[in-house]
N, C-alpha and C. Protein backbone atom coordinates (compact mmCIF):
# COMPACT_ATOMS: atom_id res chain seq x y z
N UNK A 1 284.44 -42.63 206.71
CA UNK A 1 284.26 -42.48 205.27
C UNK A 1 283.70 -41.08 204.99
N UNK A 2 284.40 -40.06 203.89
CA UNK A 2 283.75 -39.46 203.85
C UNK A 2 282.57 -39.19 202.68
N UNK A 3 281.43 -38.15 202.73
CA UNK A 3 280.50 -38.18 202.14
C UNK A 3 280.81 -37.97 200.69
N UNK A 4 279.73 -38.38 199.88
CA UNK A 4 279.59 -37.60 198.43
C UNK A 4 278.58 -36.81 198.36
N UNK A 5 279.05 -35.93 197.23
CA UNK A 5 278.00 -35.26 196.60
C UNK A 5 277.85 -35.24 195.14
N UNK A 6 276.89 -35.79 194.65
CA UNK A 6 276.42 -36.09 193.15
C UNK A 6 276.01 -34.60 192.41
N UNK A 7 276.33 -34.50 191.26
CA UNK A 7 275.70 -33.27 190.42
C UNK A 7 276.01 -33.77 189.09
N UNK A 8 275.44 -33.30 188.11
CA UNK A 8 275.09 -33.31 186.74
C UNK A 8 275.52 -31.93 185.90
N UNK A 9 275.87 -31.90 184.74
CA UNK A 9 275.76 -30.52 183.92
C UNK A 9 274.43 -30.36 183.30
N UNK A 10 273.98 -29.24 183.84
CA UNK A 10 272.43 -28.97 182.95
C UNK A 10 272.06 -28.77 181.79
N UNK A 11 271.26 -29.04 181.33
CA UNK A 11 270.40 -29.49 179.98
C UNK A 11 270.49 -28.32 178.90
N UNK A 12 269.49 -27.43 179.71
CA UNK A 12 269.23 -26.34 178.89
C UNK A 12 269.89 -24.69 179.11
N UNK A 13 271.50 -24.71 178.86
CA UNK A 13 271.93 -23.97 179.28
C UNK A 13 272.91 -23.48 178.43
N UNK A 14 273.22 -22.54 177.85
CA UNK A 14 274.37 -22.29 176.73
C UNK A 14 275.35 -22.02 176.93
N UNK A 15 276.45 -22.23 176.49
CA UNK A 15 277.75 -22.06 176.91
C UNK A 15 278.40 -21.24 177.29
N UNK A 16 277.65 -19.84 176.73
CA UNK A 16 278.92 -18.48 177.12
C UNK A 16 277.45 -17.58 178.16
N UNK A 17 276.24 -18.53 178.89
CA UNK A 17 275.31 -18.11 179.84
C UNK A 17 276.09 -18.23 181.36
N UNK A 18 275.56 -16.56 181.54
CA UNK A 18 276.30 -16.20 183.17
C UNK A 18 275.62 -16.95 184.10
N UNK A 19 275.07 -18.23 184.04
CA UNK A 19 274.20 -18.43 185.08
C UNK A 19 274.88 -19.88 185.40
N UNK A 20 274.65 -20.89 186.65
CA UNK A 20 274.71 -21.59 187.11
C UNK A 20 274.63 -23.12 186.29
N UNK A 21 276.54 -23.56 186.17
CA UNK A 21 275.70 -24.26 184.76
C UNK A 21 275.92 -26.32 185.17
N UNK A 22 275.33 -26.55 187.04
CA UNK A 22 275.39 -27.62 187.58
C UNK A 22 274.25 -27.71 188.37
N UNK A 23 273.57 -29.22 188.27
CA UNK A 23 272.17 -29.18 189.00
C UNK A 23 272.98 -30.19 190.22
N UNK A 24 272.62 -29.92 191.25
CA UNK A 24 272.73 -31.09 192.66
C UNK A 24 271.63 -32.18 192.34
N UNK A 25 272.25 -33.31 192.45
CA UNK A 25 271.17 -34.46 192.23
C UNK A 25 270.80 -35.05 193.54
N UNK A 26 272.04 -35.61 194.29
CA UNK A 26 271.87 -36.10 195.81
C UNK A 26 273.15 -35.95 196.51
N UNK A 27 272.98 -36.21 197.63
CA UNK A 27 274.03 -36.70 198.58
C UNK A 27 274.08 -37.46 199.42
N UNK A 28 275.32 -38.15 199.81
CA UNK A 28 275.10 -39.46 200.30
C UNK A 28 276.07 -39.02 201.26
N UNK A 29 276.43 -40.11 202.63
CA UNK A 29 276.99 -39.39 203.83
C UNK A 29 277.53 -38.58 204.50
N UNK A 30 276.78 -37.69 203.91
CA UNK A 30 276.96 -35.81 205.02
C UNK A 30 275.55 -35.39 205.01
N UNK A 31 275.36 -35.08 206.25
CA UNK A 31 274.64 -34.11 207.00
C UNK A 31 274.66 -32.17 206.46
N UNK A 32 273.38 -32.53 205.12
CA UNK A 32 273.55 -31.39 204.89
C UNK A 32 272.81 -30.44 204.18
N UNK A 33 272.14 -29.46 204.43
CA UNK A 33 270.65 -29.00 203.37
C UNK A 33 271.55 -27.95 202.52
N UNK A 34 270.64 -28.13 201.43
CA UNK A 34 271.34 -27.55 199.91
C UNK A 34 269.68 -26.63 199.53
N UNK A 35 269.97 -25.14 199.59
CA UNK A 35 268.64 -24.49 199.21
C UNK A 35 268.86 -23.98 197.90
N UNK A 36 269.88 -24.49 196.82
CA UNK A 36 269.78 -24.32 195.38
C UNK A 36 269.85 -25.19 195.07
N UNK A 37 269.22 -25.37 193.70
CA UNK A 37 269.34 -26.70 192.59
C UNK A 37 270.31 -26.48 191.95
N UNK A 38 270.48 -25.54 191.86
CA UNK A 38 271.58 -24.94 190.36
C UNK A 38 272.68 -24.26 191.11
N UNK A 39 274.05 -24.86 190.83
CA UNK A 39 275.61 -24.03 191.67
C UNK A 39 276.17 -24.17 190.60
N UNK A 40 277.46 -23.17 190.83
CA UNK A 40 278.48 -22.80 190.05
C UNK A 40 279.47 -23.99 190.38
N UNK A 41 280.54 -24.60 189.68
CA UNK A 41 281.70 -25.64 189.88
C UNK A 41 282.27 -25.60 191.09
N UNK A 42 282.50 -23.89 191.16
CA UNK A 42 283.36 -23.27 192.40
C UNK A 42 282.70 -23.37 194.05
N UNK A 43 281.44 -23.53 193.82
CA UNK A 43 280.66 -23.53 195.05
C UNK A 43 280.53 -24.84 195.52
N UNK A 44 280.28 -25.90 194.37
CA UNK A 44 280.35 -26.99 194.25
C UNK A 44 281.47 -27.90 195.35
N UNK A 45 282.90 -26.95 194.97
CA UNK A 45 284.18 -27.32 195.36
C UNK A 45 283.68 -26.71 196.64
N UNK A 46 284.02 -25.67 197.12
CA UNK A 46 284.12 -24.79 198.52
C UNK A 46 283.60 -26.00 199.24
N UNK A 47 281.58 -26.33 199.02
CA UNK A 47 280.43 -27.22 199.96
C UNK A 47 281.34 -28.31 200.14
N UNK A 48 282.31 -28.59 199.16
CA UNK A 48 282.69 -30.33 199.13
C UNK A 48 283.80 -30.26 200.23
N UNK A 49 284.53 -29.31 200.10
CA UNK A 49 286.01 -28.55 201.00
C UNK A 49 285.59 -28.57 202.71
N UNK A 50 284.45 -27.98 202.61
CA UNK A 50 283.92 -27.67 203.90
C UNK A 50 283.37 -28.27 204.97
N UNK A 51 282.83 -29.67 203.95
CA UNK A 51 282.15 -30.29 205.00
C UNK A 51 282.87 -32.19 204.77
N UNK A 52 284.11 -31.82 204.13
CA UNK A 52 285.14 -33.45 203.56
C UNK A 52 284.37 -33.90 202.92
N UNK A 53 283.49 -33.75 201.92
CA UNK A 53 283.02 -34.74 200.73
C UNK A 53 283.85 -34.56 199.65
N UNK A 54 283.28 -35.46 199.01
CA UNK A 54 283.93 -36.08 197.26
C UNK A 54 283.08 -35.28 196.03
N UNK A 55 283.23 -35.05 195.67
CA UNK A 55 282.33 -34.25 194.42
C UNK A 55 282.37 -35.46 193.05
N UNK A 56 280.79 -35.45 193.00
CA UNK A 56 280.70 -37.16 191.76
C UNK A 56 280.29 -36.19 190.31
N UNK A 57 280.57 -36.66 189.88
CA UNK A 57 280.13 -35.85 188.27
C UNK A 57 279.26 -36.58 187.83
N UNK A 58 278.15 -37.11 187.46
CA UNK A 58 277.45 -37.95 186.74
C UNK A 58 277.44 -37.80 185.22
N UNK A 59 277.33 -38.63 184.36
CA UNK A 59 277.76 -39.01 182.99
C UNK A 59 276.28 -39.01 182.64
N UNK A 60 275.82 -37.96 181.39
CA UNK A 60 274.45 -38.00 181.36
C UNK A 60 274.48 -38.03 179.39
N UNK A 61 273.82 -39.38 179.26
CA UNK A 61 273.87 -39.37 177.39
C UNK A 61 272.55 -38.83 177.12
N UNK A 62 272.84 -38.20 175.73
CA UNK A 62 271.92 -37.42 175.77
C UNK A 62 271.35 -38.06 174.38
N UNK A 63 269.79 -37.83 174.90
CA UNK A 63 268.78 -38.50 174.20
C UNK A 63 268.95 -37.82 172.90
N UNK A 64 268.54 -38.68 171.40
CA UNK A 64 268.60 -38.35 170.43
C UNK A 64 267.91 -38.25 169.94
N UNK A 65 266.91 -37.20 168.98
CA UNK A 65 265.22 -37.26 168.44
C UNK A 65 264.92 -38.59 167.43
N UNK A 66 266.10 -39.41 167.13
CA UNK A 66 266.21 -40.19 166.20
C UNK A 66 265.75 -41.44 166.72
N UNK A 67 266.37 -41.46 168.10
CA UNK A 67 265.93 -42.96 169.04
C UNK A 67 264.94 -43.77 168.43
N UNK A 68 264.74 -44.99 168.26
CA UNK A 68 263.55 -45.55 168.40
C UNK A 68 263.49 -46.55 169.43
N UNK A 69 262.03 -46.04 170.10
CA UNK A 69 261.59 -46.67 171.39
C UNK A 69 260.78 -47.30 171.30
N UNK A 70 261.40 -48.77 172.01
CA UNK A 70 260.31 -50.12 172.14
C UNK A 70 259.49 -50.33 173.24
N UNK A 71 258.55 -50.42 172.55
CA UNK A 71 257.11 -50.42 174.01
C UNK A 71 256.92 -51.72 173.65
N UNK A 72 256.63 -52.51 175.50
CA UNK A 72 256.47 -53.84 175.33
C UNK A 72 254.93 -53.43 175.74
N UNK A 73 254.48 -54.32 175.61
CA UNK A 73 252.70 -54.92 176.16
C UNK A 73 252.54 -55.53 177.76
């Protein structure tokens, strides 16, 4: 089987910003240290190419200031 690798699109990042716009969340069966939080799509692909993993996208809803939150006791 081969491994995954989980990542997210980041939060606070603007659209036409030259910088790194995917956080690594985890990975699951590969053997493998990751010394950035933050990669480009393309690097994303290469790590996944290189070592036979799956690349997971995670689905992240985004909180609304409107929410109302129930606190139980």
């Amino acid at each position: 089987m081969a491994g995954k690798i989980f990542y997210r699109e980041r939060h606070k990042i603007g659209e036409k910003e030259r910088k790194p716009r995917f956080k690594l969340v985890a990975t699951a069966g590969v053997d493998i240290a990751f010394y950035g939080d933050h990669l480009r799509k393309k690097e994303l692909e290469e790590i996944a190419a290189a070592v036979d993993a799956e690349l997971v996208l995670l689905k992240v809803q985004k909180k609304e200031a409107d929410d109302d939150v129930e606190v139980k006791d």
